[in-house]
N, C-alpha and C. Protein backbone atom coordinates (compact mmCIF):
# COMPACT_ATOMS: atom_id res chain seq x y z
N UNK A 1 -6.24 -5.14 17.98
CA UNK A 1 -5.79 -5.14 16.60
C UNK A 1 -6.81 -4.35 15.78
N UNK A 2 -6.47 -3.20 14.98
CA UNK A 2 -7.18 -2.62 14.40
C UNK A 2 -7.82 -3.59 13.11
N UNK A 3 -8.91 -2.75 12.84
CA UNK A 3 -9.40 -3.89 11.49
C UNK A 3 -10.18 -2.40 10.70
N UNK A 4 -10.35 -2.59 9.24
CA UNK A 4 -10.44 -1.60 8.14
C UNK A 4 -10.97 -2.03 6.99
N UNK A 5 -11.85 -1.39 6.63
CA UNK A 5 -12.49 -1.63 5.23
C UNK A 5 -12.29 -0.24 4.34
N UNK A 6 -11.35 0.59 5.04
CA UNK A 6 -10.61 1.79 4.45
C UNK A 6 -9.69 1.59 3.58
N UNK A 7 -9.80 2.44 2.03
CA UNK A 7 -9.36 2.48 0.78
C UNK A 7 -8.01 2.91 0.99
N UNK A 8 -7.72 3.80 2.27
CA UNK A 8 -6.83 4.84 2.62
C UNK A 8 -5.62 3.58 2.13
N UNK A 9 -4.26 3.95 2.10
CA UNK A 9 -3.28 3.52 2.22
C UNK A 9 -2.55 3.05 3.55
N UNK A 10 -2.30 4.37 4.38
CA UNK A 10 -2.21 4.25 5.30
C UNK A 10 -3.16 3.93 6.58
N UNK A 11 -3.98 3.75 6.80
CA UNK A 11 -5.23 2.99 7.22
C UNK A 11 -4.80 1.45 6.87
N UNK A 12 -4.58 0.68 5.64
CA UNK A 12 -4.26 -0.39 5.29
C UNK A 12 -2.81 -0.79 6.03
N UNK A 13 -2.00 0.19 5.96
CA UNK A 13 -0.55 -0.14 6.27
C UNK A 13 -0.23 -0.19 7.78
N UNK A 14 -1.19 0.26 8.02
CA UNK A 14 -1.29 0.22 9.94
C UNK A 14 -1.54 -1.07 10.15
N UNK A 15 -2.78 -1.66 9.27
CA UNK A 15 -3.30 -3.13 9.91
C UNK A 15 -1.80 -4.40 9.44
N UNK A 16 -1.18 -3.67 8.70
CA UNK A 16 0.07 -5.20 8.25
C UNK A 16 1.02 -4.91 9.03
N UNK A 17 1.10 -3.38 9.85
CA UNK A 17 2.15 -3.36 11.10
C UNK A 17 1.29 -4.05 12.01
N UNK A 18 0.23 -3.27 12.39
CA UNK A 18 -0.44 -4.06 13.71
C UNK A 18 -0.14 -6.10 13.69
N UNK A 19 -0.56 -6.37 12.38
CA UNK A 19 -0.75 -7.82 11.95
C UNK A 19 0.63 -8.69 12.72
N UNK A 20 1.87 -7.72 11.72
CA UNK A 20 3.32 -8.19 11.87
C UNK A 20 3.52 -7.96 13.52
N UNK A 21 3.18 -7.08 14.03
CA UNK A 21 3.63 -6.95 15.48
C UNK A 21 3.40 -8.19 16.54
N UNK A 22 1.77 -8.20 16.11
CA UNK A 22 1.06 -9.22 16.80
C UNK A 22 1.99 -10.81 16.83
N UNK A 23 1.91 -10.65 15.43
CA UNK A 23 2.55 -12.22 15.28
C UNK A 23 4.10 -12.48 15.79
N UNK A 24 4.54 -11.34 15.96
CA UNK A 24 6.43 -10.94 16.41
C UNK A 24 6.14 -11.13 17.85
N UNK A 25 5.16 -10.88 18.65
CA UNK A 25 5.23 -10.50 20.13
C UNK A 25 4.38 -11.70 20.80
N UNK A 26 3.62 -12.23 20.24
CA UNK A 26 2.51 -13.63 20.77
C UNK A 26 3.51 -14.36 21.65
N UNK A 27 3.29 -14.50 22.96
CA UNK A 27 3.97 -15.68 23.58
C UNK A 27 4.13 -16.97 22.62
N UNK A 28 2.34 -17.28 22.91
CA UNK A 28 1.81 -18.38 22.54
C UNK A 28 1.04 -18.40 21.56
N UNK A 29 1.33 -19.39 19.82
CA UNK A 29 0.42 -18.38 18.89
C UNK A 29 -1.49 -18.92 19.48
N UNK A 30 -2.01 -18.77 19.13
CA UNK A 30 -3.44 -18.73 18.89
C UNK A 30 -4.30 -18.79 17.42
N UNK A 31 -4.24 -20.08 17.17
CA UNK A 31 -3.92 -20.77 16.13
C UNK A 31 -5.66 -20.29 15.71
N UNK A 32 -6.96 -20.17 16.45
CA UNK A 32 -8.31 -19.63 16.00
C UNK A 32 -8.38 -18.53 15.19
N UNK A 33 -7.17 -17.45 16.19
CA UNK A 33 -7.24 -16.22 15.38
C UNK A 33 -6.27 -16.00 14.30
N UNK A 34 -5.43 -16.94 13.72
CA UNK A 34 -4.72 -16.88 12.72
C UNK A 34 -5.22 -16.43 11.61
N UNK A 35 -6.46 -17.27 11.14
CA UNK A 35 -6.81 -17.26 9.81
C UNK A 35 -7.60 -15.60 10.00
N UNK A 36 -8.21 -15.24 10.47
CA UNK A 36 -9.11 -13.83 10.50
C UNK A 36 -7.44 -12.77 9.91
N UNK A 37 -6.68 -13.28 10.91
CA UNK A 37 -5.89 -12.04 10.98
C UNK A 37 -4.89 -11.98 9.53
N UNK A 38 -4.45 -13.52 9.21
CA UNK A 38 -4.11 -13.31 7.95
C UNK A 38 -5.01 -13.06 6.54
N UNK A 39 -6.31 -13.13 6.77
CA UNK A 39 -7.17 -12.63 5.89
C UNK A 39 -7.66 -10.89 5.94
N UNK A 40 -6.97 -10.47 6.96
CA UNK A 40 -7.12 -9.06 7.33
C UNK A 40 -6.16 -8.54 6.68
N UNK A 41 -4.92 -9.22 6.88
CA UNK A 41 -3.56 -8.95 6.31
C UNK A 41 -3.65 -9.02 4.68
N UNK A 42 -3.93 -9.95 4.25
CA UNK A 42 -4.02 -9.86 2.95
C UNK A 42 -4.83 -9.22 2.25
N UNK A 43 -6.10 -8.63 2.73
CA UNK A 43 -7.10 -7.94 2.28
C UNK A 43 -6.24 -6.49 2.21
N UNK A 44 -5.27 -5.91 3.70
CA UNK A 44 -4.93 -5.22 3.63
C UNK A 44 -3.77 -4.55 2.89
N UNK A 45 -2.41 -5.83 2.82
CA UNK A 45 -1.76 -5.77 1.11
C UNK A 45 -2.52 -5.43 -0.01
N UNK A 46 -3.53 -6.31 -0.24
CA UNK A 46 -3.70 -5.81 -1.73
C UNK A 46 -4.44 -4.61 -1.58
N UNK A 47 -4.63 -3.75 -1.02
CA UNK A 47 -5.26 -2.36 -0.53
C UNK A 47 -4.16 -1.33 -0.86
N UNK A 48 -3.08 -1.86 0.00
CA UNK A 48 -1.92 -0.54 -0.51
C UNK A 48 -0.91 -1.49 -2.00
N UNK A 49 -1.26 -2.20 -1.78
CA UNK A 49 -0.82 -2.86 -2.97
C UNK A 49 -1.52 -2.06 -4.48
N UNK A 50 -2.74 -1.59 -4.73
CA UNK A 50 -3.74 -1.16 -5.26
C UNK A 50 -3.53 0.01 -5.50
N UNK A 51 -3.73 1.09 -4.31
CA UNK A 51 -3.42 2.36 -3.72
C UNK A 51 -1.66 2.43 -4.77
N UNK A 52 -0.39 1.76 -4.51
CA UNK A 52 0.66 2.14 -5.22
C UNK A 52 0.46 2.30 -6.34
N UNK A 53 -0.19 1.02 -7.13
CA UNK A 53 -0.05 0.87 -8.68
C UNK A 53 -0.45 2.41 -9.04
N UNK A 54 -1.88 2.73 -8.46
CA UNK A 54 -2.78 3.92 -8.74
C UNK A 54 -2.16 5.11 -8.92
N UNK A 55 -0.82 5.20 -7.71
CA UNK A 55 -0.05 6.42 -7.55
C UNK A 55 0.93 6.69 -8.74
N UNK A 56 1.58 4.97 -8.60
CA UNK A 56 2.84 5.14 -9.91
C UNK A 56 2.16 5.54 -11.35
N UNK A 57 1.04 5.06 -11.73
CA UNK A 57 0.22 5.60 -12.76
C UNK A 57 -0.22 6.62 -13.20
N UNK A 58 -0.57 7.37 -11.87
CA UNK A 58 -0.52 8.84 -11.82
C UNK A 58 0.43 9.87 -11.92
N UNK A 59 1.86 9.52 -11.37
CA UNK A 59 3.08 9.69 -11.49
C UNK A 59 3.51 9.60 -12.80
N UNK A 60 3.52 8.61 -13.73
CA UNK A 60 4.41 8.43 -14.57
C UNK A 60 3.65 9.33 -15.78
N UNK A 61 2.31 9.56 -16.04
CA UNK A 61 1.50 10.59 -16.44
C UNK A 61 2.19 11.67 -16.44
N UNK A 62 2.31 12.29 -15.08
CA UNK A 62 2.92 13.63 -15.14
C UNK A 62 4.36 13.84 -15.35
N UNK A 63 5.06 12.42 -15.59
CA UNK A 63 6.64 12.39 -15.81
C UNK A 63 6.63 12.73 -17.23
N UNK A 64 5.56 12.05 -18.07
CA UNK A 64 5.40 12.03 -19.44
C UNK A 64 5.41 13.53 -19.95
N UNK A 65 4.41 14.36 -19.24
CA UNK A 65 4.22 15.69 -19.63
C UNK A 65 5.27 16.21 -19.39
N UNK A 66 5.93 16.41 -18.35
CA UNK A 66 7.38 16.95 -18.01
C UNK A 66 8.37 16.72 -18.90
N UNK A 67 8.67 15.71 -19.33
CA UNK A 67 9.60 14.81 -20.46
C UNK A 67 9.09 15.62 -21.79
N UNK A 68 7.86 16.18 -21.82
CA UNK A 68 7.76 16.64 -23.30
C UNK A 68 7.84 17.68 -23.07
N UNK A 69 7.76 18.71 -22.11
CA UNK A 69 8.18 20.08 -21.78
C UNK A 69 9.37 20.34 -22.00
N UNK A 70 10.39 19.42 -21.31
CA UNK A 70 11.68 19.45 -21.53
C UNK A 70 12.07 19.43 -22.79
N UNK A 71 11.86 18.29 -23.70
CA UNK A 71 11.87 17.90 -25.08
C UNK A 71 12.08 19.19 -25.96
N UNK A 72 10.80 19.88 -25.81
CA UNK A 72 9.97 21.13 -26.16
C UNK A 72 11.47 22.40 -25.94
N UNK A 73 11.35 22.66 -24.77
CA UNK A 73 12.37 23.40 -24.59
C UNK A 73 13.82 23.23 -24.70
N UNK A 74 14.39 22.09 -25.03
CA UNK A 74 15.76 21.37 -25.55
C UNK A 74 15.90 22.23 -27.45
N UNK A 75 14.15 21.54 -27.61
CA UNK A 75 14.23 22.14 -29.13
C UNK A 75 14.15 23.65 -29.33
N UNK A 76 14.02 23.90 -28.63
CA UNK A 76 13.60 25.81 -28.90
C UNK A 76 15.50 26.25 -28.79
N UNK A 77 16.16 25.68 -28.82
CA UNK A 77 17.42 26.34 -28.04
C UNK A 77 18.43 26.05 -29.55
């Protein structure tokens, strides 16, 4: 099971597949390593959890400028 202290997104999103796989395929669970792995898991949600907000924020920035370009050029006409 991979493990990450990487900001990356995808780096994060590997460890909640790896996480989900693990727990989908376990014969037998292994109730010691539960807690590590759901604390891996959740460390690793709020990572790309983090990583999105950051993107949509960045995104909606440049929607704004676009929206007034348009605006801009609606009025010139």
């Amino acid at each position: 099971m991979s493990k990450t202290n990487s900001k990356k997104f995808q780096d994060n999103y590997m460890v909640l597949k790896d996480v989900a796989e693990h727990l989908r395929t376990q014969t037998e669970p292994d109730i010691d390593e539960l807690i590590p792995m759901i604390k891996r898991a959740s460390q690793a949600y709020q990572t790309c959890k983090q990583r999105l907000e950051a993107v949509r924020n960045e995104l909606e920035k440049y929607q704004d400028i676009f929206q007034e370009d348009n605006d801009s050029n609606k009025s010139d006409l």
